[in-house]
PDB file of N, CA and C in Angstrom:
ATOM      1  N   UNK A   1     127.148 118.924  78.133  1.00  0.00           N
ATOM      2  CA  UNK A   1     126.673 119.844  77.120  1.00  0.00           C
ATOM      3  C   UNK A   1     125.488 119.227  76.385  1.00  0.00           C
ATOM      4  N   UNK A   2     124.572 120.233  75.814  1.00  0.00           N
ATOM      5  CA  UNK A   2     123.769 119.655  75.020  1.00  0.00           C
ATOM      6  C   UNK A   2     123.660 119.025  73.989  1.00  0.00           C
ATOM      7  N   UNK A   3     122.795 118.135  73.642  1.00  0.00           N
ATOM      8  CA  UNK A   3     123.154 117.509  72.104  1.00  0.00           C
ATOM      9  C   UNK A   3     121.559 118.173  71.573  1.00  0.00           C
ATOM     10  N   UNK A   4     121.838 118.517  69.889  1.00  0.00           N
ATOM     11  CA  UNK A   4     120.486 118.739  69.303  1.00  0.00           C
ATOM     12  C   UNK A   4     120.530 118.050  67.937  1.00  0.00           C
ATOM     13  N   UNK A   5     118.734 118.171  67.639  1.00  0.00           N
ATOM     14  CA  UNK A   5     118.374 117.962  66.258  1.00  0.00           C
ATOM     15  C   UNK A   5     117.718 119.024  65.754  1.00  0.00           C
ATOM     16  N   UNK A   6     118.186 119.487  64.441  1.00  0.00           N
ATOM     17  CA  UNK A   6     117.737 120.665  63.493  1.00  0.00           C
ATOM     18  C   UNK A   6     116.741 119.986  62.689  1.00  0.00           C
ATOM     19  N   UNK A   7     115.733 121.002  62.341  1.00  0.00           N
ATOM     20  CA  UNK A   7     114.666 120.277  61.128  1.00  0.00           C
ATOM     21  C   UNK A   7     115.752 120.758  59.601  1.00  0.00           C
ATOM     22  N   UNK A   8     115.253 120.898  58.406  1.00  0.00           N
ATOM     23  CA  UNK A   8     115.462 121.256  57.431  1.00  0.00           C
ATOM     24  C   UNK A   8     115.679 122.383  57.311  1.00  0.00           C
ATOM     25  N   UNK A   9     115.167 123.334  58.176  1.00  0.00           N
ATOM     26  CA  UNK A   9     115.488 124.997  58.112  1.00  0.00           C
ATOM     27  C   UNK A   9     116.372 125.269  59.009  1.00  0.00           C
ATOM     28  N   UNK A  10     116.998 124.500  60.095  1.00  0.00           N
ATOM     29  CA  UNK A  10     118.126 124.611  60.709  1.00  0.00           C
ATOM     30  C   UNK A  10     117.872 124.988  62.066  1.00  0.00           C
ATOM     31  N   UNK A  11     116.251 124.834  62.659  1.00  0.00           N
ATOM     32  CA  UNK A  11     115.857 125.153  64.288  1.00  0.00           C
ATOM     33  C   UNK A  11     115.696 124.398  64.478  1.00  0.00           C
ATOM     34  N   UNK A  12     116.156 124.279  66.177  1.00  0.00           N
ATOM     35  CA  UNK A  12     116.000 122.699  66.692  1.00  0.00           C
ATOM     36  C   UNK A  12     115.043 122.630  66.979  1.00  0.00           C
ATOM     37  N   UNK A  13     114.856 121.492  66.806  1.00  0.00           N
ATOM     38  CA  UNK A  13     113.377 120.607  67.227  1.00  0.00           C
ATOM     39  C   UNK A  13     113.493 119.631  68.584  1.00  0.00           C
ATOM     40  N   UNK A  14     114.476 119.231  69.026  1.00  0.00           N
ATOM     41  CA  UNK A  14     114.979 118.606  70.171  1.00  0.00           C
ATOM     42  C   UNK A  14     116.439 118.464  70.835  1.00  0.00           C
ATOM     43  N   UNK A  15     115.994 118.450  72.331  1.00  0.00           N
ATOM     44  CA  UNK A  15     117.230 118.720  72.736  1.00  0.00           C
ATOM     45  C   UNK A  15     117.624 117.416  74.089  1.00  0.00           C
ATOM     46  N   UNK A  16     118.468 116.577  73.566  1.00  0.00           N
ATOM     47  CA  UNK A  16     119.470 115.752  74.485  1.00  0.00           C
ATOM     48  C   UNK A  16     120.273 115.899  75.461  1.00  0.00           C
ATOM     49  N   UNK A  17     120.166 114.980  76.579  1.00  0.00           N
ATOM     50  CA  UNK A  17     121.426 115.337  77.153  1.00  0.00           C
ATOM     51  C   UNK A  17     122.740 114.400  76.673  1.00  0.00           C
ATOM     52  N   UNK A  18     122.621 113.689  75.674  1.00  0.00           N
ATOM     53  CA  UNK A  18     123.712 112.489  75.042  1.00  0.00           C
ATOM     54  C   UNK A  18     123.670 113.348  73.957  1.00  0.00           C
ATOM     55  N   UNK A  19     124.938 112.625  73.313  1.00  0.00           N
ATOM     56  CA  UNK A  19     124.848 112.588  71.735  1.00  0.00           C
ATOM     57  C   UNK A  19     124.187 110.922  71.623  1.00  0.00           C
ATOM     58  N   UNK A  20     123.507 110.915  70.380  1.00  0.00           N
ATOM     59  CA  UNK A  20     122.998 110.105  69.575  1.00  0.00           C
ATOM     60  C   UNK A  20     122.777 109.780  68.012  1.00  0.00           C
ATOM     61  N   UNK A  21     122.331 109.214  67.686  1.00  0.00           N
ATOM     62  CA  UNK A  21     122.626 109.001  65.871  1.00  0.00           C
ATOM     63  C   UNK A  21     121.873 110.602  65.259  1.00  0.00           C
ATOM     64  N   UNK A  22     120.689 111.073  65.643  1.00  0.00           N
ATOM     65  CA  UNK A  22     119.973 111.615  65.354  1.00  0.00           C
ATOM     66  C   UNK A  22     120.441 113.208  66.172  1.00  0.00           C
ATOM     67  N   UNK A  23     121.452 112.987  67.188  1.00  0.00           N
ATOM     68  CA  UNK A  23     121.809 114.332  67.629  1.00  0.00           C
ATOM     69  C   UNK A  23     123.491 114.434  67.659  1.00  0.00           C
ATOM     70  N   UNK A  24     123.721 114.553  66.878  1.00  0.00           N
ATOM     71  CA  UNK A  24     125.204 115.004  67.041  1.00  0.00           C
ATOM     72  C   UNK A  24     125.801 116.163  67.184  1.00  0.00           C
ATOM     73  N   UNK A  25     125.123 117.489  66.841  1.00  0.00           N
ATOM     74  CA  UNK A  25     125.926 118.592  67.202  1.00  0.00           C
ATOM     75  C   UNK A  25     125.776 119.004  68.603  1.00  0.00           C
ATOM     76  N   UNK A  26     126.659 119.329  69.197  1.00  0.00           N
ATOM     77  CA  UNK A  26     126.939 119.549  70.984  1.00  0.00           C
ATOM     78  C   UNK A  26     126.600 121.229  70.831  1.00  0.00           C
ATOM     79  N   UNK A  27     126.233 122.069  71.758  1.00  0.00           N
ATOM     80  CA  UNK A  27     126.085 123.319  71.750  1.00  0.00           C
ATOM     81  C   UNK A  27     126.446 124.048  73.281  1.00  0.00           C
ATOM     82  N   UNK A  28     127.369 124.852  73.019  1.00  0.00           N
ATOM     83  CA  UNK A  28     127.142 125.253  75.144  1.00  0.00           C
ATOM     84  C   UNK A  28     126.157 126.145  75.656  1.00  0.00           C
ATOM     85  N   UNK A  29     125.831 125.798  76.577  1.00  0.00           N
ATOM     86  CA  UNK A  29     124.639 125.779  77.225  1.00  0.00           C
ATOM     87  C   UNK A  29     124.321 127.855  77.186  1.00  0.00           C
ATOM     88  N   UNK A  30     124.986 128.387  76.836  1.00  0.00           N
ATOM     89  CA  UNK A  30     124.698 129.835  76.109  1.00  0.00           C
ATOM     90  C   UNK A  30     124.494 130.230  74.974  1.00  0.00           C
ATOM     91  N   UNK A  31     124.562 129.277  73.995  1.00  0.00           N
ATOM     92  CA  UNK A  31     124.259 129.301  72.601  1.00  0.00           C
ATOM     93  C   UNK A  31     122.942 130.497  72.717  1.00  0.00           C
ATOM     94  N   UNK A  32     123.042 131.456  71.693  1.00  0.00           N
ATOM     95  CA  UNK A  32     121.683 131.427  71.100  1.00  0.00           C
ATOM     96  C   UNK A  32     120.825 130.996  70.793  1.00  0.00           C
ATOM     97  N   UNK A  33     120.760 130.296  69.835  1.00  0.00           N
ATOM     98  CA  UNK A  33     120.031 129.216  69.259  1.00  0.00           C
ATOM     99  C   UNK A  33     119.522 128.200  70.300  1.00  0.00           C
ATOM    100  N   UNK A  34     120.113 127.445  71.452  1.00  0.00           N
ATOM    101  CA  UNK A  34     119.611 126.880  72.014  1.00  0.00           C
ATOM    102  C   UNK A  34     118.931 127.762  73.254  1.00  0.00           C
ATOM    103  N   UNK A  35     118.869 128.980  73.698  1.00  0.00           N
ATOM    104  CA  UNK A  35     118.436 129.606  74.352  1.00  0.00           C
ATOM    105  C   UNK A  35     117.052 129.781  73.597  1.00  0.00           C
ATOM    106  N   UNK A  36     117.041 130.699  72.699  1.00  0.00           N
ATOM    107  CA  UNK A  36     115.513 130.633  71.896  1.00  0.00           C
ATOM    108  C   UNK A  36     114.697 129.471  71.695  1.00  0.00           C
ATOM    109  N   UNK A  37     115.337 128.040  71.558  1.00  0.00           N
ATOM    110  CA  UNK A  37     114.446 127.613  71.732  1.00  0.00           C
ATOM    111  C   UNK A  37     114.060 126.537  72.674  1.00  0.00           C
ATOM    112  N   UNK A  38     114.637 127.069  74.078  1.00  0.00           N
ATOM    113  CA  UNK A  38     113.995 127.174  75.026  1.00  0.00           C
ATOM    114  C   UNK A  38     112.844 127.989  75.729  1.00  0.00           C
ATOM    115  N   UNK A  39     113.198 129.066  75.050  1.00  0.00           N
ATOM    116  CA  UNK A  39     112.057 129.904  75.206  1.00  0.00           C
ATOM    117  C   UNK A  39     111.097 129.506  74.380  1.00  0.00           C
ATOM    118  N   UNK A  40     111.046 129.479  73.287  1.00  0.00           N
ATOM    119  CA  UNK A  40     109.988 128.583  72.393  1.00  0.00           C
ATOM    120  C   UNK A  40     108.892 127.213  72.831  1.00  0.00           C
ATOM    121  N   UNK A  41     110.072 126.564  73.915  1.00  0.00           N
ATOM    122  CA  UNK A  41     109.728 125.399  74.428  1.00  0.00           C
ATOM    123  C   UNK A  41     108.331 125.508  75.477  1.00  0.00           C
ATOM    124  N   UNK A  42     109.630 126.478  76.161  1.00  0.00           N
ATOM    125  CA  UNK A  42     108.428 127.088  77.628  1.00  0.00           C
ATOM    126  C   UNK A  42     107.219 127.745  76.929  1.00  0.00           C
ATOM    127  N   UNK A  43     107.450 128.726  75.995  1.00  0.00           N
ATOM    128  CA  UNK A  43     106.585 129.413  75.819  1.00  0.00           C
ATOM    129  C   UNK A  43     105.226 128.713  75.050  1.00  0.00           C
ATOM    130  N   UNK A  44     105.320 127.322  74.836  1.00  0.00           N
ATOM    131  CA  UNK A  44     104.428 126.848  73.897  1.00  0.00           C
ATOM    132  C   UNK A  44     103.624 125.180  75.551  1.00  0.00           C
ATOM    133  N   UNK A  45     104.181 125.610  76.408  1.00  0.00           N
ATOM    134  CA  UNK A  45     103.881 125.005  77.162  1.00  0.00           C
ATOM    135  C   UNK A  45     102.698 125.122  78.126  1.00  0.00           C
ATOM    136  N   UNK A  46     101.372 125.055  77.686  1.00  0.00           N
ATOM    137  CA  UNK A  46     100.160 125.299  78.052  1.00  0.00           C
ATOM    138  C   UNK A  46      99.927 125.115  79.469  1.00  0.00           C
ATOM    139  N   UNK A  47     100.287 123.456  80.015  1.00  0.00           N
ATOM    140  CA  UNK A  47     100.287 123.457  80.878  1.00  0.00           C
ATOM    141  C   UNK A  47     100.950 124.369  82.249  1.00  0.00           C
ATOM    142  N   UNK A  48     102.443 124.957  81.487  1.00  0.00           N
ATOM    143  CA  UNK A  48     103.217 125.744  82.563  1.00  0.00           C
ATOM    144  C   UNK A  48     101.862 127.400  82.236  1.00  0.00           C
ATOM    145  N   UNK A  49     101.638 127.472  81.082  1.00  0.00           N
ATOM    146  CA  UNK A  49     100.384 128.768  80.843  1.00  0.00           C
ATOM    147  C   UNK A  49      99.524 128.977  82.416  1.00  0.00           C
ATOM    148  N   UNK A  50      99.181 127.099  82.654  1.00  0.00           N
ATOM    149  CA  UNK A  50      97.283 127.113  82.738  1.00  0.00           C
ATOM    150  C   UNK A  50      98.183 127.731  84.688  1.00  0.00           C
ATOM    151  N   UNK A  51      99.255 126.707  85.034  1.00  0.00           N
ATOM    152  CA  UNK A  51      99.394 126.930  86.075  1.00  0.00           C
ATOM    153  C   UNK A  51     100.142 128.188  86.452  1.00  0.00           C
ATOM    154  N   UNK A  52     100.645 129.096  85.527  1.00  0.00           N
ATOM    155  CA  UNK A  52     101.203 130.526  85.782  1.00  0.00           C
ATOM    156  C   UNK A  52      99.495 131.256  86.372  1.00  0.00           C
ATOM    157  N   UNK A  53      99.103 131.227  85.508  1.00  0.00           N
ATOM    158  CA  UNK A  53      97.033 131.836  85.573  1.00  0.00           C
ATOM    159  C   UNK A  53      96.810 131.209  87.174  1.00  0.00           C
ATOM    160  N   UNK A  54      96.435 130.019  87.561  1.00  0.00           N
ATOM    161  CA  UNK A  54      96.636 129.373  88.626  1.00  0.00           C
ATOM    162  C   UNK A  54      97.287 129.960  89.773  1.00  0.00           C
ATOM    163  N   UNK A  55      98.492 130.556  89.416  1.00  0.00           N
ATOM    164  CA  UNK A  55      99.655 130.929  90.616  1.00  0.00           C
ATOM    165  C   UNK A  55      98.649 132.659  90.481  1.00  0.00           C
ATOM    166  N   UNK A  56      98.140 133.291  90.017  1.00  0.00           N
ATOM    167  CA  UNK A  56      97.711 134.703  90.091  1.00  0.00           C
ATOM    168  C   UNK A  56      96.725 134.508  91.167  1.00  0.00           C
ATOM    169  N   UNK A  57      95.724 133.330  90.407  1.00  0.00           N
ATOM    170  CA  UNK A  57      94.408 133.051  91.549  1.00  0.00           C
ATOM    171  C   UNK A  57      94.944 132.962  92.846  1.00  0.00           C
ATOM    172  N   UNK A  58      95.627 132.092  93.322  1.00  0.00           N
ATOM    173  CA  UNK A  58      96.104 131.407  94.639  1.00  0.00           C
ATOM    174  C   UNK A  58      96.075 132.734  95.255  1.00  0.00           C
ATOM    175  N   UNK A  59      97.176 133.692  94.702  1.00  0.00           N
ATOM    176  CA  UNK A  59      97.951 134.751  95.097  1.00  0.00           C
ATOM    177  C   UNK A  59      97.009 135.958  96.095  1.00  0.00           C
ATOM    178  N   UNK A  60      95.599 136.003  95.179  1.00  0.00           N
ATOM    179  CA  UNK A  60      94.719 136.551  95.515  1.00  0.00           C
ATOM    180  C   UNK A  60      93.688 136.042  96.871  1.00  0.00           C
ATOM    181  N   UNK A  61      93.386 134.500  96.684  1.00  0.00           N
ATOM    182  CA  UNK A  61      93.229 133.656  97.414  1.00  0.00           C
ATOM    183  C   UNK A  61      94.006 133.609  99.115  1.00  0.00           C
ATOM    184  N   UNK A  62      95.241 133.713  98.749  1.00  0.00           N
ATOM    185  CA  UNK A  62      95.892 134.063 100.118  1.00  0.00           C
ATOM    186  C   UNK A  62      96.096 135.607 100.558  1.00  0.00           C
ATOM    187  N   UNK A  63      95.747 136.483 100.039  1.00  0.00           N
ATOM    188  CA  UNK A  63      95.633 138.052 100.124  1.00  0.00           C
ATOM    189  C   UNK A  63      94.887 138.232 101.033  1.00  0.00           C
ATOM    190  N   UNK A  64      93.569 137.705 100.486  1.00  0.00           N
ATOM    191  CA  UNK A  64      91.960 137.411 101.005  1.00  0.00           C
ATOM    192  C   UNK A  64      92.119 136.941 102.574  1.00  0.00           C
ATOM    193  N   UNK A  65      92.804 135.718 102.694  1.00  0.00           N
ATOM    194  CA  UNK A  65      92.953 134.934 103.436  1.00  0.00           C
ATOM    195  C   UNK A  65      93.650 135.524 104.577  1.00  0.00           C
ATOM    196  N   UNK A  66      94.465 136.467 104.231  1.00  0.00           N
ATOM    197  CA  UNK A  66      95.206 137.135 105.164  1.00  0.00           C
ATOM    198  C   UNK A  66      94.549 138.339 105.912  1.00  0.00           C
ATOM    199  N   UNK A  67      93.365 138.642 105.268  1.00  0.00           N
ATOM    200  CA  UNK A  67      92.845 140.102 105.113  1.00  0.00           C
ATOM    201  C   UNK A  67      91.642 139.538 106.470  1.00  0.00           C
ATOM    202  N   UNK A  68      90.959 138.479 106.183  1.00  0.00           N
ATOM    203  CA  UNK A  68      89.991 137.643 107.096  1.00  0.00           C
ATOM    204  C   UNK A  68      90.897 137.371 108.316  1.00  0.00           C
ATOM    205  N   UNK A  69      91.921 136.358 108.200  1.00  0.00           N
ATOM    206  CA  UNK A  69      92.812 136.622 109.994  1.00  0.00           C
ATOM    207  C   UNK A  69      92.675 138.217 110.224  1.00  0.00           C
ATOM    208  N   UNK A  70      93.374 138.676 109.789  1.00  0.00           N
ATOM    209  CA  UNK A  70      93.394 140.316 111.036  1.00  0.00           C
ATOM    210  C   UNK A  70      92.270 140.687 110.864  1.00  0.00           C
ATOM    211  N   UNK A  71      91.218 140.746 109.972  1.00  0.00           N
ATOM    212  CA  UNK A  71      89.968 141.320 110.477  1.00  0.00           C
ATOM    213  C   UNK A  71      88.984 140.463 111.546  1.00  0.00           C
ATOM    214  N   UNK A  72      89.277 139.367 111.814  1.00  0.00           N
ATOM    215  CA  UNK A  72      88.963 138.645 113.119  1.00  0.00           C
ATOM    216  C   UNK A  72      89.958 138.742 114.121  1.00  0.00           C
ATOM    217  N   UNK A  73      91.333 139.806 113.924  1.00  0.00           N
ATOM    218  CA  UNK A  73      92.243 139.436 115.004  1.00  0.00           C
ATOM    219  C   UNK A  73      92.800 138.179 115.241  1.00  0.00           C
ATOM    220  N   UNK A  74      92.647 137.654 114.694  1.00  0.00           N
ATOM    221  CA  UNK A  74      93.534 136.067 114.551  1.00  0.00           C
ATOM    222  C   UNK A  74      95.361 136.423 114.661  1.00  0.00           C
ATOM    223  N   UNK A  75      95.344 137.344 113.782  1.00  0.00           N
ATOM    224  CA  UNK A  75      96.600 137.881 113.509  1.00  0.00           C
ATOM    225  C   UNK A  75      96.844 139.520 113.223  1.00  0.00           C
ATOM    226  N   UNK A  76      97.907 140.209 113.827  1.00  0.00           N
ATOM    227  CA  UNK A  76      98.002 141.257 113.430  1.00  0.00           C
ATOM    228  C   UNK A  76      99.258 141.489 112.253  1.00  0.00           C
ATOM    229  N   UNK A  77      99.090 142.534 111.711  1.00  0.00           N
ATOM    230  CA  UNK A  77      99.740 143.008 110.686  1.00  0.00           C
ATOM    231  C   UNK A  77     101.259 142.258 110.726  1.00  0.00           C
ATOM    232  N   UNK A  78     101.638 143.320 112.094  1.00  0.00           N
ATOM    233  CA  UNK A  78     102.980 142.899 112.876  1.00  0.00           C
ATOM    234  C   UNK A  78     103.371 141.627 113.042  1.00  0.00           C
ATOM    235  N   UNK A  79     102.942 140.807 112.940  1.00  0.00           N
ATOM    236  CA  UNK A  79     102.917 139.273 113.649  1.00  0.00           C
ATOM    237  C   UNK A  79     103.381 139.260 112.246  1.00  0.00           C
ATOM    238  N   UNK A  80     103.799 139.470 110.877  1.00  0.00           N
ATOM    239  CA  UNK A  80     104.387 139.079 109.734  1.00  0.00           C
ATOM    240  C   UNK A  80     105.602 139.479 109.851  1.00  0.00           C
ATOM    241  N   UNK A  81     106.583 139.269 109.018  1.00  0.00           N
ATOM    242  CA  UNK A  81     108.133 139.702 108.760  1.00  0.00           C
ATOM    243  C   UNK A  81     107.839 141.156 108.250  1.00  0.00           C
ATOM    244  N   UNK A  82     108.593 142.079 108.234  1.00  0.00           N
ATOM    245  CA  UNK A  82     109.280 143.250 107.878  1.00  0.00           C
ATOM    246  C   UNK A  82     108.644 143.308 106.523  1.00  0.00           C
ATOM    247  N   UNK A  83     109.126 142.164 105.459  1.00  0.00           N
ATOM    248  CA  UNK A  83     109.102 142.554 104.062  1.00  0.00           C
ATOM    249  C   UNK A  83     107.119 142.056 103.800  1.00  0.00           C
ATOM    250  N   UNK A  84     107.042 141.176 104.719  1.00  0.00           N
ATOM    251  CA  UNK A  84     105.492 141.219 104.122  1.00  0.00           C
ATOM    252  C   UNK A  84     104.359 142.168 104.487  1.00  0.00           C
ATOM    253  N   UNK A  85     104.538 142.732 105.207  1.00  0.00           N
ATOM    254  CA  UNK A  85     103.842 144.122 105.985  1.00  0.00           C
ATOM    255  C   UNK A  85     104.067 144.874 105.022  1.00  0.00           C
ATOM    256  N   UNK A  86     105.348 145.314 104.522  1.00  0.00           N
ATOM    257  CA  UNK A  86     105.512 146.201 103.474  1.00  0.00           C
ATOM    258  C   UNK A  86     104.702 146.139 102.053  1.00  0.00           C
ATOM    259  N   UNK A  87     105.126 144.351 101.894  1.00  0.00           N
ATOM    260  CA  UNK A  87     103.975 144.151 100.697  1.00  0.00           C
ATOM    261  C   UNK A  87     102.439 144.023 100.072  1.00  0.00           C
ATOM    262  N   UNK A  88     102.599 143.636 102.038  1.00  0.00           N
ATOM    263  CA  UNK A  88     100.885 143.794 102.150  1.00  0.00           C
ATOM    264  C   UNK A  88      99.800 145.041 101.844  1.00  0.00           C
ATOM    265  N   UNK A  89     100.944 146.212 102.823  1.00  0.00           N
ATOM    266  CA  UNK A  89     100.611 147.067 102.752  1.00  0.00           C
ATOM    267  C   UNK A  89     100.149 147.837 101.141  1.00  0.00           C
ATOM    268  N   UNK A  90     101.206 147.624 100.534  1.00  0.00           N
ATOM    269  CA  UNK A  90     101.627 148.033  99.239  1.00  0.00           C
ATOM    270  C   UNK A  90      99.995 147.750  98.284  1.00  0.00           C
ATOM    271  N   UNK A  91      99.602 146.611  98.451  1.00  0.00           N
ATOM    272  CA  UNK A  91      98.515 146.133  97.725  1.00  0.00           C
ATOM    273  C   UNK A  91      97.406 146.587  98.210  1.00  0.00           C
ATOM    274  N   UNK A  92      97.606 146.523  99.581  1.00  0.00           N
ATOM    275  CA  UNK A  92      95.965 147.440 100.583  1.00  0.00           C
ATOM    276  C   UNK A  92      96.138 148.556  99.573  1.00  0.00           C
ATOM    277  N   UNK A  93      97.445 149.241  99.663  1.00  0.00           N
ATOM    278  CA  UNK A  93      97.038 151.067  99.182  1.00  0.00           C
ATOM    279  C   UNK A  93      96.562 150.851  97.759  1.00  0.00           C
ATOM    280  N   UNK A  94      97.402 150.216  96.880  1.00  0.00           N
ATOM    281  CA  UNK A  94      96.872 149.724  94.849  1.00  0.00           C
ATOM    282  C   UNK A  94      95.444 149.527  94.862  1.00  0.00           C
ATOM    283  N   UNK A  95      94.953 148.304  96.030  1.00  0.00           N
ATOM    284  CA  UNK A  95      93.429 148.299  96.013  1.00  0.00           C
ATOM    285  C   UNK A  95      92.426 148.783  96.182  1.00  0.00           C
ATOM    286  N   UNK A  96      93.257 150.145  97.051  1.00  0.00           N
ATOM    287  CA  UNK A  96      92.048 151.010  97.783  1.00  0.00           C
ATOM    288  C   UNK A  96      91.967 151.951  96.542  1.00  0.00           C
ATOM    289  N   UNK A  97      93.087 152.688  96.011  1.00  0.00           N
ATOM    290  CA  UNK A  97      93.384 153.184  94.726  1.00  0.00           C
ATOM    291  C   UNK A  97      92.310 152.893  93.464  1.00  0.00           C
ATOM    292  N   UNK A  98      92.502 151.400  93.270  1.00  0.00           N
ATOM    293  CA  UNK A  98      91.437 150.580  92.825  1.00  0.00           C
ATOM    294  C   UNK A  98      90.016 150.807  92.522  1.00  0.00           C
ATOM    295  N   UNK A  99      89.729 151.005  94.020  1.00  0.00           N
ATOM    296  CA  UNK A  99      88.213 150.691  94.422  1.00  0.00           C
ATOM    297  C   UNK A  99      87.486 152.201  94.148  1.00  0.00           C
ATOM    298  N   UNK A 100      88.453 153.217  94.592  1.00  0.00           N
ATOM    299  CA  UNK A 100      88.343 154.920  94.454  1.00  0.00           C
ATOM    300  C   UNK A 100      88.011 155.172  93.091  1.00  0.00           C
ATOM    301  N   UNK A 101      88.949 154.378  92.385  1.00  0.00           N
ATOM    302  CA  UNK A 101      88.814 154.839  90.829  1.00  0.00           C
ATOM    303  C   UNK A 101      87.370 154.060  90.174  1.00  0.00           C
ATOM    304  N   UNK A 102      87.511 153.289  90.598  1.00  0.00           N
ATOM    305  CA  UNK A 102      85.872 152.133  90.251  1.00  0.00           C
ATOM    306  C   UNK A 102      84.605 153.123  90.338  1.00  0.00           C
ATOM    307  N   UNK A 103      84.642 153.262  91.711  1.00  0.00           N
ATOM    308  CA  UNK A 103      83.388 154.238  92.178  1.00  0.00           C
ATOM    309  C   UNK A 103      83.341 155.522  91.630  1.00  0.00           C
ATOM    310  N   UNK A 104      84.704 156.421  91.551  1.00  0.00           N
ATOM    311  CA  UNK A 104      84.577 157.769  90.718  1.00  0.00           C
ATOM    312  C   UNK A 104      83.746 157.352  89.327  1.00  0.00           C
ATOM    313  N   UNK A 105      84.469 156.140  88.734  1.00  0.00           N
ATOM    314  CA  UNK A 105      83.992 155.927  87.070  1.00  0.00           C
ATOM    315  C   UNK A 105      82.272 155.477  87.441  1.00  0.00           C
ATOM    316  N   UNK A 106      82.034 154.657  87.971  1.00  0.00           N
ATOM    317  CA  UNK A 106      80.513 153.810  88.330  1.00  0.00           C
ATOM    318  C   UNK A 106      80.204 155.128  88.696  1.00  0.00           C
ATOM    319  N   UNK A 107      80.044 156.142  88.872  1.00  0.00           N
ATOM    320  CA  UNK A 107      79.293 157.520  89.035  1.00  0.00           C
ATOM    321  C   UNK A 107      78.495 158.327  88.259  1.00  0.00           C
ATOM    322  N   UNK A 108      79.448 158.202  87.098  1.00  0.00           N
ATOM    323  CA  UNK A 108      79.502 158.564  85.886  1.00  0.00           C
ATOM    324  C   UNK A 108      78.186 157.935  84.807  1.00  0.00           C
ATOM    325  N   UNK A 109      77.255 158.713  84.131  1.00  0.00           N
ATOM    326  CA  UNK A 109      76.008 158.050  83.267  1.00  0.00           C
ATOM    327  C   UNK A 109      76.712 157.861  81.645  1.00  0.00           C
ATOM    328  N   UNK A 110      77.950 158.570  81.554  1.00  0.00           N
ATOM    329  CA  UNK A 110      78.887 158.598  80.319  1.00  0.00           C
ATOM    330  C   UNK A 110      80.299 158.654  80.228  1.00  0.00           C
ATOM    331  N   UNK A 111      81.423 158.454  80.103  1.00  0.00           N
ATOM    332  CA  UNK A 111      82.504 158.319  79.882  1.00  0.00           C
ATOM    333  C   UNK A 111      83.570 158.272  78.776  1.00  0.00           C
ATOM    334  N   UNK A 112      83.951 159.260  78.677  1.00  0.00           N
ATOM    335  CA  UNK A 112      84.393 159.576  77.022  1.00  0.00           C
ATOM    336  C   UNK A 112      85.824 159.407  77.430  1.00  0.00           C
ATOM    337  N   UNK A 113      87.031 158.581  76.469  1.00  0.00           N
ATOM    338  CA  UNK A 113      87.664 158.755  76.483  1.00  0.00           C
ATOM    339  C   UNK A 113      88.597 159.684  75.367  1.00  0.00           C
ATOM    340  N   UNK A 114      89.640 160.118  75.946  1.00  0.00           N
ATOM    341  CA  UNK A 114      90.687 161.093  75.118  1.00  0.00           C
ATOM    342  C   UNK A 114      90.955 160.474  73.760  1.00  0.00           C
TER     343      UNK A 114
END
């Protein structure tokens, strides 16, 4: 179980896997309190930020990457599993969607919204 330390207002500020002089109250691992501020933890964690942003790029990066094999025939669609054809697909249609709506608006000399 966990061990923590509270500041003066009673949120923890750190979390143990011992007890120690400075952490003595134990909490089970569903607490509230220690759930929030785990989320607090993660959420203040820039580095996990920079590389979530990171994991979007890649994502796109291998989209791309996939899109260049079958348009050289390197690979066909089919040559993937079941569920990635589906997903692939899924993003071809969002992008083409995309690109339709781009060009309708880029048409346009004004654009008023509602």
């Amino acid at each position: 179980m966990p061990y923590v330390v509270r500041d003066e207002s009673g949120q923890i500020i750190k979390l143990l896997a011992h007890e120690s002089a400075e952490a003595t109250e134990e909490l089970q691992p569903g607490d509230p309190t220690l759930l929030a501020f785990l989320v607090r933890a993660r959420a203040s964690d820039g580095l996990h930020n920079a590389l979530a942003a990171s994991d979007l790029d890649m994502i796109r990066v291998l989209e791309d990457l996939i899109a260049v094999l079958i348009d050289k025939r390197i690979i066909v669609l089919t040559d993937l599993p079941p569920q990635a054809q589906q997903k692939l697909s899924r993003r071809y249609e969002l992008r083409s969607k995309l690109s339709d709506l781009g060009e309708i608006v880029a048409g346009l000399d004004e654009v008023s919204l509602p």
